[in-house]
Protein backbone atom coordinates (compact mmCIF):
# COMPACT_ATOMS: atom_id res chain seq x y z
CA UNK A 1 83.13 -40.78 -30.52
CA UNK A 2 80.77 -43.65 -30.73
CA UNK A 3 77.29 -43.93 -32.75
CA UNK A 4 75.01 -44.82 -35.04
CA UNK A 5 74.40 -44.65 -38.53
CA UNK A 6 71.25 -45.59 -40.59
CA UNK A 7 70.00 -45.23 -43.95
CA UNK A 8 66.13 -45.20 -44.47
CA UNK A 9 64.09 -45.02 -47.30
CA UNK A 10 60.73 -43.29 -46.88
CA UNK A 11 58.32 -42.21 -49.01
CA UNK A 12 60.83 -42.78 -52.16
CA UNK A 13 63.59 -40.96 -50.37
CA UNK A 14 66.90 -41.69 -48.39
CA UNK A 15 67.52 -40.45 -44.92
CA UNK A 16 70.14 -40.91 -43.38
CA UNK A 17 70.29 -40.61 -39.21
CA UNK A 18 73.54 -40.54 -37.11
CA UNK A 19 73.11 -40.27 -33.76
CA UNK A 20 76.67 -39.89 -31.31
CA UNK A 21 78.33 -38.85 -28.30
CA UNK A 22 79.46 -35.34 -28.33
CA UNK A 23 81.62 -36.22 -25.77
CA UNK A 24 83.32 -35.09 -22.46
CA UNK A 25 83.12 -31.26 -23.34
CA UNK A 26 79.64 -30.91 -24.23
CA UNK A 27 77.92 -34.32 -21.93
CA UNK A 28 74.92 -34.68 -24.58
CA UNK A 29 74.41 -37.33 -27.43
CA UNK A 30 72.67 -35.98 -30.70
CA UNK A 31 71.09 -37.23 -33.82
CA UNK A 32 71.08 -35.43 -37.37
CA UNK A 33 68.55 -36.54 -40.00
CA UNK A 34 70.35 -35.70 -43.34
CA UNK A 35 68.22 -35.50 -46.77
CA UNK A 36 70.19 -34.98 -50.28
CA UNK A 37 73.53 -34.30 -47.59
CA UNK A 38 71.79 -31.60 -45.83
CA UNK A 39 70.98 -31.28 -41.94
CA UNK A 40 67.02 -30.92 -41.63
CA UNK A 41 66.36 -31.91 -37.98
CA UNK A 42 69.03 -31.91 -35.12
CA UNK A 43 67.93 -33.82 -31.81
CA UNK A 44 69.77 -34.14 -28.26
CA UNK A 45 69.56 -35.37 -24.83
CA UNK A 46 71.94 -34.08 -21.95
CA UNK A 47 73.34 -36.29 -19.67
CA UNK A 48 74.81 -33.82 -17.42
CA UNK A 49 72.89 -35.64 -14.71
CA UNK A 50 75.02 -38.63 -14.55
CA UNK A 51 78.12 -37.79 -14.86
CA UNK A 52 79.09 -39.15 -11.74
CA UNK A 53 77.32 -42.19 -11.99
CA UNK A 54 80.02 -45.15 -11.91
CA UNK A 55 77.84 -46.79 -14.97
CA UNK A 56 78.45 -43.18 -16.96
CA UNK A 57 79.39 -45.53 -20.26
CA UNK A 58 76.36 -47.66 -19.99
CA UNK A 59 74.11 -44.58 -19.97
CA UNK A 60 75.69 -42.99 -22.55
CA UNK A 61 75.49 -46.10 -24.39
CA UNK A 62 71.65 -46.19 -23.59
CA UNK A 63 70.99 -42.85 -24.53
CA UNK A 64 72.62 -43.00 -28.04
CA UNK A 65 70.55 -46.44 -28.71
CA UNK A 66 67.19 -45.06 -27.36
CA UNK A 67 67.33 -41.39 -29.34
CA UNK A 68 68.49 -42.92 -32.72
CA UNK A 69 65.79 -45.22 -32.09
CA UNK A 70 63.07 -42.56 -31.48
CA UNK A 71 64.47 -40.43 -34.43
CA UNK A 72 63.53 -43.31 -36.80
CA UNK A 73 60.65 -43.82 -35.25
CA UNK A 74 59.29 -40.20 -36.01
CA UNK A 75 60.47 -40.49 -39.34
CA UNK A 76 58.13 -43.43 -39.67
CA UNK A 77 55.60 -41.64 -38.24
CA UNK A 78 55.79 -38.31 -40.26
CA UNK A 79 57.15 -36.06 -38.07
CA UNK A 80 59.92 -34.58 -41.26
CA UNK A 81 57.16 -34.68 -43.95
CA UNK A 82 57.24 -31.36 -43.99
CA UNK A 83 60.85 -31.77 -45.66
CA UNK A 84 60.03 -33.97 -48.23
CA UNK A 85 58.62 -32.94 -51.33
């Protein structure tokens, strides 16, 4: 599976976001935010939609840029304050 990994310091702590494919069997890509090693958000977006579009890899490709992208982005913005002491 293909994805993304980031480390980002906010507010004196480290998240960590990994956003991938879940593949074939499940046709969704998702994004974890991890503080201390634990799972506090979970985020996905279905592509069950496309999946006979001939340009299936570029979408999925897309998709996996453009949510780990927005997951950072609400970090930034607050949106997981409520996890950080």
């Amino acid at each position: 599976m293909e994805g993304y990994n980031t480390s980002i310091e906010y507010k004196r702590v480290k998240l960590m976001v990994q956003t991938q494919d879940k593949g074939p069997d499940f046709n969704y890509v998702e994004s974890l935010v991890y503080l201390a090693g634990r799972v506090i958000a979970t985020k996905r977006r279905a592509y069950t939609q496309y999946l006979h579009e001939p340009n299936l890899a570029a979408i999925i490709r897309q998709n996996l840029e453009d949510l780990h992208t927005e997951v950072i982005d609400e970090i930034v913005e607050g949106k997981y304050d409520n996890f950080i002491s």
